[in-house]
Protein backbone atom coordinates (compact mmCIF):
# COMPACT_ATOMS: atom_id res chain seq x y z
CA UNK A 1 66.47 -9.99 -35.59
CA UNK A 2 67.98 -11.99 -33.05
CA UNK A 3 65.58 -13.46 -30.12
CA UNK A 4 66.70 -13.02 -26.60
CA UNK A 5 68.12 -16.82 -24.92
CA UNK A 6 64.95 -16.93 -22.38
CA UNK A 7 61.43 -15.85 -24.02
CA UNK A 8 58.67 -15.56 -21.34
CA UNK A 9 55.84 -13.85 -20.94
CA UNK A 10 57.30 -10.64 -19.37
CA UNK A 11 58.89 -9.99 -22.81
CA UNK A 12 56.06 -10.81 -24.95
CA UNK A 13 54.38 -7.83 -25.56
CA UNK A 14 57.80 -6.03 -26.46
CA UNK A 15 58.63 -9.12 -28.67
CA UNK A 16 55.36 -8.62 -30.50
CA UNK A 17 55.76 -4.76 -31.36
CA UNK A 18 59.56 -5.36 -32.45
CA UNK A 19 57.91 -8.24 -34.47
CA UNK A 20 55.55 -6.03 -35.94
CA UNK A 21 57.99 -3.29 -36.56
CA UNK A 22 60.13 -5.77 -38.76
CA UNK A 23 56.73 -7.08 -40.49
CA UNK A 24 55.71 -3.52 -41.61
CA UNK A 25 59.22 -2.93 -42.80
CA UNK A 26 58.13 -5.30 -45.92
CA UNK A 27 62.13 -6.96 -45.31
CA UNK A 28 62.51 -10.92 -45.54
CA UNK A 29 61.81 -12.01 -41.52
CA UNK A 30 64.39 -13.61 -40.61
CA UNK A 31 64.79 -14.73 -36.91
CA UNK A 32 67.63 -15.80 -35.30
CA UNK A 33 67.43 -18.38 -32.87
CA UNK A 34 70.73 -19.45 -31.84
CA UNK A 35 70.77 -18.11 -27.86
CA UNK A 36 67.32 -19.12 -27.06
CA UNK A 37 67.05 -21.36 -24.10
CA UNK A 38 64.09 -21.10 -22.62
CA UNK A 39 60.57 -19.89 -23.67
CA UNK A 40 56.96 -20.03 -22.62
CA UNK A 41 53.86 -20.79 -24.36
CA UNK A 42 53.08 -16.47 -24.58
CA UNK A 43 56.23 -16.03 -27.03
CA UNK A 44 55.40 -19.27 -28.81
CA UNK A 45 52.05 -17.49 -29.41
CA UNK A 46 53.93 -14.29 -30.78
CA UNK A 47 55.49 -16.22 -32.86
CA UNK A 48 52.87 -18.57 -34.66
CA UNK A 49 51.13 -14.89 -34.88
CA UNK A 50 53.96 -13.63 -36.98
CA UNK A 51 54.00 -17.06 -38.90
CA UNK A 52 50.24 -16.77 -39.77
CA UNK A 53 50.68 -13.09 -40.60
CA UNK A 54 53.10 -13.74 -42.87
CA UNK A 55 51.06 -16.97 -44.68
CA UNK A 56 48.43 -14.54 -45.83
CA UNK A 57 51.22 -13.09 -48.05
CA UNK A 58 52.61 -16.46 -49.12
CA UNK A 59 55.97 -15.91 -46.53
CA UNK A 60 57.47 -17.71 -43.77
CA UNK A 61 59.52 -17.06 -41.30
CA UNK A 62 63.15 -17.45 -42.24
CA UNK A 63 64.98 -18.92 -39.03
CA UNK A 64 68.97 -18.77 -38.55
CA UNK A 65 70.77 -20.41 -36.37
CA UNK A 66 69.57 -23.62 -34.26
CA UNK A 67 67.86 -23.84 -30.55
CA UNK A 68 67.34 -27.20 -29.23
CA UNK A 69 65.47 -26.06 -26.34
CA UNK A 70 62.89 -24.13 -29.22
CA UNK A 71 62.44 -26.57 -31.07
CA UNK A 72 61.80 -29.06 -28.27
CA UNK A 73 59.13 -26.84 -26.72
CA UNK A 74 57.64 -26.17 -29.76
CA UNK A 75 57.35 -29.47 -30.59
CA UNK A 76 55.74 -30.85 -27.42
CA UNK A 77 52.72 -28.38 -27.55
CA UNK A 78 52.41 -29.47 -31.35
CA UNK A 79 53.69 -26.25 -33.13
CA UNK A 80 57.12 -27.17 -34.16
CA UNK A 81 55.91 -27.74 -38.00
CA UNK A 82 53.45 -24.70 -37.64
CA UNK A 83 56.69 -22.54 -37.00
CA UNK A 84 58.58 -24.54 -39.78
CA UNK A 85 61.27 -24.72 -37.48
CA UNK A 86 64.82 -26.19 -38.12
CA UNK A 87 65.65 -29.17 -36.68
């Protein structure tokens, strides 16, 4: 699955049900991350929801691709490890 390059709040619920569509599909998650620039604390949510879903199960998230801006967002509201995002 490939996220969208600005991930805000308007696109959070239909990030969640495509989320949950892949989850149910019992395939390896793997998001890419290469075009995000941008995102907002309600997709960060969306995704440390998908992250602790996947926990339960022993899984992770597998990212592909980089995102500077992600990973800088993520880690100034502390959830950069929590997402086991690359660096």
């Amino acid at each position: 699955m490939k996220l969208a390059s600005k991930l805000h709040i308007s696109e959070a619920e239909a990030l969640s049900k495509s989320l949950i569509e892949l989850l149910s599909s019992e395939q390896e998650v793997c998001i890419d991350i290469s075009e995000v620039s941008d995102a907002d604390t309600a997709s960060l949510q969306v995704l440390c929801s998908l992250q602790k879903s996947l926990s339960l199960t022993d899984s992770a998230i597998t990212w592909q691709g980089e995102s500077e801006s992600l990973s800088n967002i993520a880690n100034q509201i502390g959830i950069k490890e929590f997402l086991k995002l690359p660096n």
